[in-house]
C-alpha atoms as a PDB file:
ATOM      1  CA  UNK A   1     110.136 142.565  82.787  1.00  0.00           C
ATOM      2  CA  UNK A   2     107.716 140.738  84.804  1.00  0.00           C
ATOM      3  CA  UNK A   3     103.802 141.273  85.720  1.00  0.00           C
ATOM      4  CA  UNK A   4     102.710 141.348  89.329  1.00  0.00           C
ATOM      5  CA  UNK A   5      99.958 139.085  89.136  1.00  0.00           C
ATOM      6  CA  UNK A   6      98.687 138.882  93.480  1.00  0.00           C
ATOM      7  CA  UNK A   7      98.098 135.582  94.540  1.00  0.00           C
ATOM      8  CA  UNK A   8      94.966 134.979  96.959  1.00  0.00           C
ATOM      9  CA  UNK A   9      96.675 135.132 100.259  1.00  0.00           C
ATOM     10  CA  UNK A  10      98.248 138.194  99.692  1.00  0.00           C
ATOM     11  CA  UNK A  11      94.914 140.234  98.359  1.00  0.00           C
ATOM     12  CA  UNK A  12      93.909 142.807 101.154  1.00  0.00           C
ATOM     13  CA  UNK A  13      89.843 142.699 101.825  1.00  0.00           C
ATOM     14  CA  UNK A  14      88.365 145.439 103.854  1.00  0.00           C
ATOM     15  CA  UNK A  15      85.269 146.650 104.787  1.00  0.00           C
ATOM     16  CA  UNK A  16      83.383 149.525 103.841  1.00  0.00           C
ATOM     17  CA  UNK A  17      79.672 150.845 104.351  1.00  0.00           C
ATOM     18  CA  UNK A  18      77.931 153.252 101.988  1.00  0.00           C
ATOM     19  CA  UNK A  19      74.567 155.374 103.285  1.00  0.00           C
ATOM     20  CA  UNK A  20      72.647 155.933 100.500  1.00  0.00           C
ATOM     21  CA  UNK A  21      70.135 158.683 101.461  1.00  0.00           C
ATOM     22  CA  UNK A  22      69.872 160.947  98.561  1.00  0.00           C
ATOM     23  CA  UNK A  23      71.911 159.075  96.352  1.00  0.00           C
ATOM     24  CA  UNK A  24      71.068 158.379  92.466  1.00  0.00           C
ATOM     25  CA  UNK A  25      70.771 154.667  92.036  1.00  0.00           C
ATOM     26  CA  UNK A  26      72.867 153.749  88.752  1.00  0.00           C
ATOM     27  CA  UNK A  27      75.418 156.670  90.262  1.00  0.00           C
ATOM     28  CA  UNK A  28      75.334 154.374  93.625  1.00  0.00           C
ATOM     29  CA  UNK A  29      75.584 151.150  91.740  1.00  0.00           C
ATOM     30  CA  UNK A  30      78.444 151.962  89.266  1.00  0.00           C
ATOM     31  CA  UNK A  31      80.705 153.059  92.412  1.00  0.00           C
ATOM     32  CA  UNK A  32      79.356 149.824  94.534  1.00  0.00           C
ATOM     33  CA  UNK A  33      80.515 147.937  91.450  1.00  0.00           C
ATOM     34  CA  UNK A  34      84.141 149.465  91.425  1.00  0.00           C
ATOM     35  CA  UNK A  35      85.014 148.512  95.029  1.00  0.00           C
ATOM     36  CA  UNK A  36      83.333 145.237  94.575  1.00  0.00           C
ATOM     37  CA  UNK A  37      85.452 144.554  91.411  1.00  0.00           C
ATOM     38  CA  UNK A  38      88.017 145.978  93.222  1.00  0.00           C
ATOM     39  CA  UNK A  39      89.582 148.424  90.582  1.00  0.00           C
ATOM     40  CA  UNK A  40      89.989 151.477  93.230  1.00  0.00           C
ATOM     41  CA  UNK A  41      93.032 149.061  93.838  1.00  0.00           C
ATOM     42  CA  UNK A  42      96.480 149.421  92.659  1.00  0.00           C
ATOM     43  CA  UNK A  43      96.758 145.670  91.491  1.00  0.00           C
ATOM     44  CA  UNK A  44      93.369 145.297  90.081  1.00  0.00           C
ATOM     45  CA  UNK A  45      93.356 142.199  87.851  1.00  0.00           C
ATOM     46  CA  UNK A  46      90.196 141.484  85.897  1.00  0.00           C
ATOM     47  CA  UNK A  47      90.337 137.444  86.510  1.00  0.00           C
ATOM     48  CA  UNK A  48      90.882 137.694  89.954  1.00  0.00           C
ATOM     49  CA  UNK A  49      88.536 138.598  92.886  1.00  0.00           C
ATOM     50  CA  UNK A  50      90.685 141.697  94.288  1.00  0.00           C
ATOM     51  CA  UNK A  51      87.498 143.766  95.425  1.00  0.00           C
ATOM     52  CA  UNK A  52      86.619 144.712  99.238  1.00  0.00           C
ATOM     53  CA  UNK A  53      83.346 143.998 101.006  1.00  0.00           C
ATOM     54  CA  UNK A  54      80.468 146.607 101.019  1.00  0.00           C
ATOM     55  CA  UNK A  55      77.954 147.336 102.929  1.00  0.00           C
ATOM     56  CA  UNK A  56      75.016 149.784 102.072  1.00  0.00           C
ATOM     57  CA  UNK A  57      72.875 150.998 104.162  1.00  0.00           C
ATOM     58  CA  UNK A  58      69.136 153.412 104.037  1.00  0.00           C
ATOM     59  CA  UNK A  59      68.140 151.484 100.941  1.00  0.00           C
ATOM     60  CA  UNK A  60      64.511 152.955 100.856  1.00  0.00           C
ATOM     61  CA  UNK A  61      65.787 156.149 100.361  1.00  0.00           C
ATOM     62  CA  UNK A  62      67.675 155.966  97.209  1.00  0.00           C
ATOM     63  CA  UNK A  63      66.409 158.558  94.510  1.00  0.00           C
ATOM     64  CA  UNK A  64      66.372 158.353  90.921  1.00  0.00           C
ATOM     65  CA  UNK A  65      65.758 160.690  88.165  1.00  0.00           C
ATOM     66  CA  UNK A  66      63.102 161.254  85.086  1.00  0.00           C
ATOM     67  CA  UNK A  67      59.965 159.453  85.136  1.00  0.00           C
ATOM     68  CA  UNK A  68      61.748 156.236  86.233  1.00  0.00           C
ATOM     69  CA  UNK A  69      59.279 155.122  89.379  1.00  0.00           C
ATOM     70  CA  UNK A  70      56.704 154.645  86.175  1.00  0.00           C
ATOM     71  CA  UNK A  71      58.509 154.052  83.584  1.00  0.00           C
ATOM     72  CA  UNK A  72      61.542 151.260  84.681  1.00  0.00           C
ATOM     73  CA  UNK A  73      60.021 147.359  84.601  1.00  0.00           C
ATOM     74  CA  UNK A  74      60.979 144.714  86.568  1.00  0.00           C
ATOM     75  CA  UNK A  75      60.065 141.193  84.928  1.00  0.00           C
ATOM     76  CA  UNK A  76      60.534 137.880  86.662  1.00  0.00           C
ATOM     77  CA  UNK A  77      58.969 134.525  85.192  1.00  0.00           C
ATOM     78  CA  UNK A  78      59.125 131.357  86.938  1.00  0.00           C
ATOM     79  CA  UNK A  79      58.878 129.019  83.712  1.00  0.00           C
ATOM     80  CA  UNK A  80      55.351 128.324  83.825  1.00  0.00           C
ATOM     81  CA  UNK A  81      53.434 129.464  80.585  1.00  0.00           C
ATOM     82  CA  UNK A  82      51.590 133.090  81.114  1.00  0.00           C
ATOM     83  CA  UNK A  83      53.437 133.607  84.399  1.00  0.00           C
ATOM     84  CA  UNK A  84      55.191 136.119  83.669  1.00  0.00           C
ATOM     85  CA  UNK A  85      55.078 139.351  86.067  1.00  0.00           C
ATOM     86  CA  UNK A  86      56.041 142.869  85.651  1.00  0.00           C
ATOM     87  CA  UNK A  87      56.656 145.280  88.626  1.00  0.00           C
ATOM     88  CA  UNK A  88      57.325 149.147  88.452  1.00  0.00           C
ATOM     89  CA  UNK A  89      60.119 150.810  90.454  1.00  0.00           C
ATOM     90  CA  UNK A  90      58.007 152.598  92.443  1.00  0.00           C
ATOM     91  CA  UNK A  91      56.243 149.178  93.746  1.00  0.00           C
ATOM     92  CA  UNK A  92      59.671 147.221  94.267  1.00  0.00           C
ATOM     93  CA  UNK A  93      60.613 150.514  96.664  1.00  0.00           C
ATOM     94  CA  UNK A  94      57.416 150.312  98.123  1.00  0.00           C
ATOM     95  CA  UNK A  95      57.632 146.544  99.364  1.00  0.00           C
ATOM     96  CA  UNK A  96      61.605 145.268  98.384  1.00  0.00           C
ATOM     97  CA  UNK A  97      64.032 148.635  98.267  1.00  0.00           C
ATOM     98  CA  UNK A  98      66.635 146.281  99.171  1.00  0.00           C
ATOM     99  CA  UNK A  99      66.372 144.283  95.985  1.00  0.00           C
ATOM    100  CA  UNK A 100      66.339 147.168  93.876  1.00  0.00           C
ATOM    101  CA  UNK A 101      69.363 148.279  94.919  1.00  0.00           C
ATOM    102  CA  UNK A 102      70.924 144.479  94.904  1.00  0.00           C
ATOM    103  CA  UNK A 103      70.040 143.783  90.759  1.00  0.00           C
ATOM    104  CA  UNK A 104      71.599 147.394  90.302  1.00  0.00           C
ATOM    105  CA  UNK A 105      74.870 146.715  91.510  1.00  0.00           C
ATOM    106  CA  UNK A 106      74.508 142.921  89.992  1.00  0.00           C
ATOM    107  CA  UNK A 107      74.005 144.014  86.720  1.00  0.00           C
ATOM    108  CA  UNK A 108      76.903 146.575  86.853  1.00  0.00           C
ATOM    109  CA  UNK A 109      79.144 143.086  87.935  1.00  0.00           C
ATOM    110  CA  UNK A 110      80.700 140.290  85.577  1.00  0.00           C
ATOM    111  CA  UNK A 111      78.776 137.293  84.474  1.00  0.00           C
ATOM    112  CA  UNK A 112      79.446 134.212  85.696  1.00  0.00           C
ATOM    113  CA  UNK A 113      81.030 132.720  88.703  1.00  0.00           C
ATOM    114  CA  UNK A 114      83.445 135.341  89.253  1.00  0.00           C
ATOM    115  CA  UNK A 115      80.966 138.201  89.241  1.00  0.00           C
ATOM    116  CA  UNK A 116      78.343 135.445  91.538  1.00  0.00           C
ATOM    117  CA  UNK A 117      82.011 135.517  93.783  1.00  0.00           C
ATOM    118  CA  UNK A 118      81.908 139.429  94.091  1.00  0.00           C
ATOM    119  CA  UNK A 119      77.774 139.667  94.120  1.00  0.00           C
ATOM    120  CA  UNK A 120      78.671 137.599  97.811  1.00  0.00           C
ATOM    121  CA  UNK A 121      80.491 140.086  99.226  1.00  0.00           C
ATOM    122  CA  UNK A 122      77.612 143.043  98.648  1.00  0.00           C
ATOM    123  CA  UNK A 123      75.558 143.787 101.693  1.00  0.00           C
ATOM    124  CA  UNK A 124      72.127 145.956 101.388  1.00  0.00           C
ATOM    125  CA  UNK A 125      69.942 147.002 104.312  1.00  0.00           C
ATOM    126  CA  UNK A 126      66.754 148.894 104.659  1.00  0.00           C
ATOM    127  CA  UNK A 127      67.181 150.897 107.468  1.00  0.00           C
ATOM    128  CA  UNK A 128      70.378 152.376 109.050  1.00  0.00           C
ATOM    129  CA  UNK A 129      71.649 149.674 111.053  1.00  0.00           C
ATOM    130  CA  UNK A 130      73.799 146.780 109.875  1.00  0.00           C
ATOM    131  CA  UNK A 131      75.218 143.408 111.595  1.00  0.00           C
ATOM    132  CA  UNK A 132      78.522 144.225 110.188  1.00  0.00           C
ATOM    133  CA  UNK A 133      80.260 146.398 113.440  1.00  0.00           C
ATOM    134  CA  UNK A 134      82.522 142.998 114.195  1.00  0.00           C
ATOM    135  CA  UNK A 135      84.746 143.699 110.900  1.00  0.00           C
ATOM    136  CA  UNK A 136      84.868 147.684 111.957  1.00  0.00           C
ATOM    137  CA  UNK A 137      83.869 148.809 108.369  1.00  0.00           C
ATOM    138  CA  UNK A 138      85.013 152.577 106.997  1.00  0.00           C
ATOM    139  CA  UNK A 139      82.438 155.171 105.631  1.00  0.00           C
ATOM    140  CA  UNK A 140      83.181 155.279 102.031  1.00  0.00           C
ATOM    141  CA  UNK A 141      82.289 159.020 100.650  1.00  0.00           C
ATOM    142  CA  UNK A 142      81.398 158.997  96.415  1.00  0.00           C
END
């Protein structure tokens, strides 16, 4: 007996787009991850890029639960000695909802180049509209 491993050319990639108005974020992100693996797919296989593209859209209105907005840090250093900064949740939705959302779904991905391969195909807007209607994405309902 033989495994079906799919080679690149035959590996189906479609589009989907996600509105996330009211949605938890790590609830968002986990799903997000699964398409972008790829394992809603019959053939999922964990070395090879077999996810679809996403496309999320009404990042500013993401919710999440507990005291999170207060409590979750953000910490970025750019190598410099004392520059290290910390940012609440509530102030990254306040000026960059789109990269909260982003390092949710990234940190839900592999690491290394293959999950930097699947992190490409993840698309995250502020607003409602996207400049995706060319590949004539489906709604995708969690």
């Amino acid at each position: 007996m033989n495994t079906y491993i799919p080679s690149a050319d035959s590996i189906e990639k479609k589009w989907y787009v996600v509105d996330a108005t009211d949605m938890t974020l790590g609830r968002l992100a986990s799903e997000v991850a699964k398409v972008l693996r790829g394992k809603n797919k019959p053939y999922y296989t964990p070395f090879l890029d077999t996810g679809d593209y996403v496309i999320i859209v009404n990042a500013e209105k993401i919710k999440v639960t507990g005291k999170k907005m207060d409590q979750k840090i953000y910490f970025r250093h750019s190598e410099y000695v004392g520059s290290a900064k910390y940012t609440t949740l509530r102030e990254m939705m306040r000026t960059k909802p789109v990269r909260v959302v982003e390092k949710a779904v990234r940190g839900m991905l592999p690491q290394g180049r293959l999950g930097d391969q699947m992190y490409t195909k993840l698309h995250v807007y502020e607003g409602p509209a996207h400049k995706h209607q060319a590949q004539k994405p489906e709604e995708l309902k969690f």
